[in-house]
C-alpha atoms as a PDB file:
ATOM      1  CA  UNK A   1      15.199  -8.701 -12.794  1.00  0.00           C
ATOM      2  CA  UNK A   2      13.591  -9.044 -15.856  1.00  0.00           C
ATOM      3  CA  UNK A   3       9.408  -8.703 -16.188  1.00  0.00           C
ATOM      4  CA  UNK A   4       7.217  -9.669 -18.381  1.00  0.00           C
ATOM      5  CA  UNK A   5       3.337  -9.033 -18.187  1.00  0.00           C
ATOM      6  CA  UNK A   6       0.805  -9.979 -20.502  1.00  0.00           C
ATOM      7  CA  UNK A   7      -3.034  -9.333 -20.378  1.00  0.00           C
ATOM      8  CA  UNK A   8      -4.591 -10.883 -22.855  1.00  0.00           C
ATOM      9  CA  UNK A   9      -8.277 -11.851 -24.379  1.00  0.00           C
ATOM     10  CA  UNK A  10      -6.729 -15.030 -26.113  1.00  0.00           C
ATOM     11  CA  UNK A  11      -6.204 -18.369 -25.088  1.00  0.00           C
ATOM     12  CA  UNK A  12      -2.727 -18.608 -23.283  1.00  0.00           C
ATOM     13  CA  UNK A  13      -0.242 -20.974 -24.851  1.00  0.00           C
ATOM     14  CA  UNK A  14       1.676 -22.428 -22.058  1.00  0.00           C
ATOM     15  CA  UNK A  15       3.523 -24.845 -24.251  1.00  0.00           C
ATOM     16  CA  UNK A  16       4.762 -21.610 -26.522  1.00  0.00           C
ATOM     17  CA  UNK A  17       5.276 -19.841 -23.031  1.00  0.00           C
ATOM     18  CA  UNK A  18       7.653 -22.527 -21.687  1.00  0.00           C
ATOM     19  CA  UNK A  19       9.811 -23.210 -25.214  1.00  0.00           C
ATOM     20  CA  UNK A  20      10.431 -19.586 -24.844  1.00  0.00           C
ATOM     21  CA  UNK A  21      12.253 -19.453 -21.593  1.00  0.00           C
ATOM     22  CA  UNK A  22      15.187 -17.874 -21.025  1.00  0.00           C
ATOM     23  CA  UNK A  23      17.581 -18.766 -18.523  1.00  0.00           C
ATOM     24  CA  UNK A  24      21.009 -17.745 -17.465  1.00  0.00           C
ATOM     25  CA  UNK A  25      23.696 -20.503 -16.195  1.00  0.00           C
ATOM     26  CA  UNK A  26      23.451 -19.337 -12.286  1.00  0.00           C
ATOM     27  CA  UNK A  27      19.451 -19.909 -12.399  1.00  0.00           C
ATOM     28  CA  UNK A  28      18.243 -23.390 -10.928  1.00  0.00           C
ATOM     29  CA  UNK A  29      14.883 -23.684 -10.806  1.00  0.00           C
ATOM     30  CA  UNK A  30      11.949 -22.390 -12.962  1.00  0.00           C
ATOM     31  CA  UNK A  31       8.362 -22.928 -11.237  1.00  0.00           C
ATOM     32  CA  UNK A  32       5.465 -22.220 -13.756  1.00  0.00           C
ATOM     33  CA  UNK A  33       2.224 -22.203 -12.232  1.00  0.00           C
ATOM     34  CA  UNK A  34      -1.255 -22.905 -14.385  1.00  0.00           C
ATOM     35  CA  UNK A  35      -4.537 -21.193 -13.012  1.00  0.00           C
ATOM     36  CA  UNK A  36      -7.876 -22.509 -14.780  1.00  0.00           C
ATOM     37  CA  UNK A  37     -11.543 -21.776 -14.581  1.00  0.00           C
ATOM     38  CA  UNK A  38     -12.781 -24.446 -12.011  1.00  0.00           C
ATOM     39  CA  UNK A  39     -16.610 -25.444 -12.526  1.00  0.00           C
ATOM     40  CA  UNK A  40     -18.507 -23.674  -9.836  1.00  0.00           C
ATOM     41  CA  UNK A  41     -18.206 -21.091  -8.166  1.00  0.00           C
ATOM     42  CA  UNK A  42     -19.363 -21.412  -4.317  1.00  0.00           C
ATOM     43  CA  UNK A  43     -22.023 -23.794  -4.240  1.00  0.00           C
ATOM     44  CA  UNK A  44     -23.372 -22.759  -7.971  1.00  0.00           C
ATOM     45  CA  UNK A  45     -22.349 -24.312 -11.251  1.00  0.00           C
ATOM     46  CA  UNK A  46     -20.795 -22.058 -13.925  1.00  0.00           C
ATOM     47  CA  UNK A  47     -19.709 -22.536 -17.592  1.00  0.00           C
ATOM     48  CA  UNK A  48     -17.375 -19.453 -17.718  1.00  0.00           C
ATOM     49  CA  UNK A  49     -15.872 -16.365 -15.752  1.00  0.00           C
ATOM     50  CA  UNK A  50     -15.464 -13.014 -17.667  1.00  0.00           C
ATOM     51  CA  UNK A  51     -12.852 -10.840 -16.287  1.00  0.00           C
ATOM     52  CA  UNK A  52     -12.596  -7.457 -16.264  1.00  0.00           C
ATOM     53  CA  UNK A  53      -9.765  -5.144 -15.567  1.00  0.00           C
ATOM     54  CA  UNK A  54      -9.072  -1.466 -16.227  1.00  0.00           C
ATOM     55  CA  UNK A  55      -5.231  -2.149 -17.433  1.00  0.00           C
ATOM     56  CA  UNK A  56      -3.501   0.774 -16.521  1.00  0.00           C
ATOM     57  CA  UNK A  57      -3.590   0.372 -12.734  1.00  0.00           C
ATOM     58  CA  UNK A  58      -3.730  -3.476 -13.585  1.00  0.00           C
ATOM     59  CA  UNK A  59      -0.443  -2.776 -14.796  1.00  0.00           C
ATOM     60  CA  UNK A  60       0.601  -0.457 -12.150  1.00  0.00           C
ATOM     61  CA  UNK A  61      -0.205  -2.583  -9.558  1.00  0.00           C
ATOM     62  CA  UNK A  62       1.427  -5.691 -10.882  1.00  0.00           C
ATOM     63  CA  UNK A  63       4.444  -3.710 -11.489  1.00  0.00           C
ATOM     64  CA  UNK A  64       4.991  -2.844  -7.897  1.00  0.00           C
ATOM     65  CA  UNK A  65       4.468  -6.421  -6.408  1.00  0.00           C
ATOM     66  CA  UNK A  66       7.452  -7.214  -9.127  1.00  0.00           C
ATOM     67  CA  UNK A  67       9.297  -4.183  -7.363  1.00  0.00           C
ATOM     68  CA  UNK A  68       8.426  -5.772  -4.264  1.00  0.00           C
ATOM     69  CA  UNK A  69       9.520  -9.408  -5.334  1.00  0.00           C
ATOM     70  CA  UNK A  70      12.982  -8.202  -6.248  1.00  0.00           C
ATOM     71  CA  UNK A  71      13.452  -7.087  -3.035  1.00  0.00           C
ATOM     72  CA  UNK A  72      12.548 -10.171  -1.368  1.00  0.00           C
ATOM     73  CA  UNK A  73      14.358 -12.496  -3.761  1.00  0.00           C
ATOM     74  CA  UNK A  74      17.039 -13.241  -6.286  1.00  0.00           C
ATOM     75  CA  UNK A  75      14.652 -13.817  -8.654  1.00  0.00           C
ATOM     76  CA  UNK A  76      16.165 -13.714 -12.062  1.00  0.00           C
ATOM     77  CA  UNK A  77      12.995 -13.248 -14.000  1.00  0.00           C
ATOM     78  CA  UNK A  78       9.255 -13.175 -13.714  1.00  0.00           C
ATOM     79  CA  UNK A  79       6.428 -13.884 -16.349  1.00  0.00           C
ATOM     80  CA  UNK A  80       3.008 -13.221 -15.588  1.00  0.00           C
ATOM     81  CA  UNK A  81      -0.082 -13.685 -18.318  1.00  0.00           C
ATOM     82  CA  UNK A  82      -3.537 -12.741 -17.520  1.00  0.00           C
ATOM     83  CA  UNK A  83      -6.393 -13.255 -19.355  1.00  0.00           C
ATOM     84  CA  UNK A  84      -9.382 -10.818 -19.694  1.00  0.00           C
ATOM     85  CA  UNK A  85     -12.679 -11.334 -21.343  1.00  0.00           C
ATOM     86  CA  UNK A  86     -14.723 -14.684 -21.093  1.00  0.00           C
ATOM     87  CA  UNK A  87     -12.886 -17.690 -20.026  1.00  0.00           C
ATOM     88  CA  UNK A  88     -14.580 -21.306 -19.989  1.00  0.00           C
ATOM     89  CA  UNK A  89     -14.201 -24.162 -17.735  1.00  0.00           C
ATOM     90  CA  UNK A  90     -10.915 -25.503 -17.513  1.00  0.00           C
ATOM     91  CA  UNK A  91      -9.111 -22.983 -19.574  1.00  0.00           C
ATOM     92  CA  UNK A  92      -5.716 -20.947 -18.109  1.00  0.00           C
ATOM     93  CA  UNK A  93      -6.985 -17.750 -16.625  1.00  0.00           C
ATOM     94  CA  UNK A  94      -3.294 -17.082 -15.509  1.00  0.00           C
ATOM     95  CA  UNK A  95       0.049 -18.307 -15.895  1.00  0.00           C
ATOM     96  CA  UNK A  96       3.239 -17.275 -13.847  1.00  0.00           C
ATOM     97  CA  UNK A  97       6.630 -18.077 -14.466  1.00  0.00           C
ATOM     98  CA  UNK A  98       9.281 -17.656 -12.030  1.00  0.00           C
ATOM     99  CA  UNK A  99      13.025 -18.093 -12.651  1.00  0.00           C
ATOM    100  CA  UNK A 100      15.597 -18.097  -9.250  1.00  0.00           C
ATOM    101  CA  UNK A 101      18.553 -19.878  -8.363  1.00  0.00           C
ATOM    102  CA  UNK A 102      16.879 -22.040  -6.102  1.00  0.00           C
ATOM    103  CA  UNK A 103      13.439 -24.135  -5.836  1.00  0.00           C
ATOM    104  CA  UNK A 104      12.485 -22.657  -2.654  1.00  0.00           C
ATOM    105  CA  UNK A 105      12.976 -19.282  -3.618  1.00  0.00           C
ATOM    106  CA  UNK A 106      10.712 -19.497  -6.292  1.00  0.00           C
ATOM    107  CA  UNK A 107       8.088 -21.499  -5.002  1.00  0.00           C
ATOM    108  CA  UNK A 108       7.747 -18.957  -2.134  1.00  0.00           C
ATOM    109  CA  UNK A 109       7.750 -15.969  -4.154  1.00  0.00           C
ATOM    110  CA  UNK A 110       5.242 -17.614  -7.086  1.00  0.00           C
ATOM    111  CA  UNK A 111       2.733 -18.004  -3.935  1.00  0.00           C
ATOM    112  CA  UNK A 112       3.742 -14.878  -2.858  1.00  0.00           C
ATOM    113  CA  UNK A 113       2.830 -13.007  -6.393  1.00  0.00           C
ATOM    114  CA  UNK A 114      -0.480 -15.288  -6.566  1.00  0.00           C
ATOM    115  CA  UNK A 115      -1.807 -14.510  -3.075  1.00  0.00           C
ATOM    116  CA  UNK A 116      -0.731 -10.782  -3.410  1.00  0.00           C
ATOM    117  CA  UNK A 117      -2.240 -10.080  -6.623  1.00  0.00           C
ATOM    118  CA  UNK A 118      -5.385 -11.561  -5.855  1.00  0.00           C
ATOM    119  CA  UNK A 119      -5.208  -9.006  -2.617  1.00  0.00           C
ATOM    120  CA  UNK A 120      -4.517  -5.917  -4.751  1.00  0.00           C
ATOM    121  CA  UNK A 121      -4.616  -6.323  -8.393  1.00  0.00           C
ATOM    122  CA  UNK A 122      -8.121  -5.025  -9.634  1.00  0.00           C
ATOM    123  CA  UNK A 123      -9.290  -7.632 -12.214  1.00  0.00           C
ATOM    124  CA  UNK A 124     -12.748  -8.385 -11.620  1.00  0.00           C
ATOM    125  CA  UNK A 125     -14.805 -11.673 -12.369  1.00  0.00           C
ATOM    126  CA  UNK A 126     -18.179 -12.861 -12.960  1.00  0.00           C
ATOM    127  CA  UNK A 127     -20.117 -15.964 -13.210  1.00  0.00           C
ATOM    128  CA  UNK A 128     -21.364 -17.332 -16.135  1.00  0.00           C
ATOM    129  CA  UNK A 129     -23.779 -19.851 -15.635  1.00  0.00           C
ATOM    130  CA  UNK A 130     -24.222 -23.046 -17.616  1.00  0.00           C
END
């Protein structure tokens, strides 16, 4: 399986991200999945979240739930970008690609990499408020 991971203090470019997919002829379905900044966080209004991570056990985490992901699917490739630093309302704080032969396979292991990584990946956020 190939792996790509990216943490990053820039903005991510999804439209450069997608033009520079690669696919192989067996692979059916690429899911791409866009998190942003929403506007509040609970009940309180924010402007921003700055994220922090310590990147080599970021790394080595993310690293095993790809280990993990090959095992539980033919997944032909996985992209992950995550920014770091201060991110504002409505900007990508993460973008995951997934590339399988099938839809279902990589819608359920996209949600599975999401809801995992928010489990055991430290990257820590904070509030900014408006």
């Amino acid at each position: 399986m190939n792996r790509a991971l990216t943490l990053t203090r820039e903005p991510i470019d999804e439209a450069a991200l997608v033009a520079a997919r690669a696919m192989s002829g067996g692979m059916g379905a690429a899911v791409y999945f866009t998190g942003a900044v929403r506007g509040a966080e609970g009940a309180q209004p924010i402007a921003a979240l700055d994220y922090e991570a310590f990147a080599p056990m970021v790394e080595h985490q993310f690293h095993k739930l790809f280990d993990e992901l090959e095992r539980r699917w033919p997944i032909e490739s996985v992209r992950l970008v995550h920014r770091l630093g201060v991110v504002r309302v409505n900007e990508a704080s993460l973008w995951v690609e997934i590339i399988a032969p099938h839809r279902g396979e990589a819608f359920a292991a996209c949600q599975w990499l999401i809801d995992e990584m928010k489990r055991v990946v430290p990257v820590w956020k904070k509030p900014m408020a408006t």
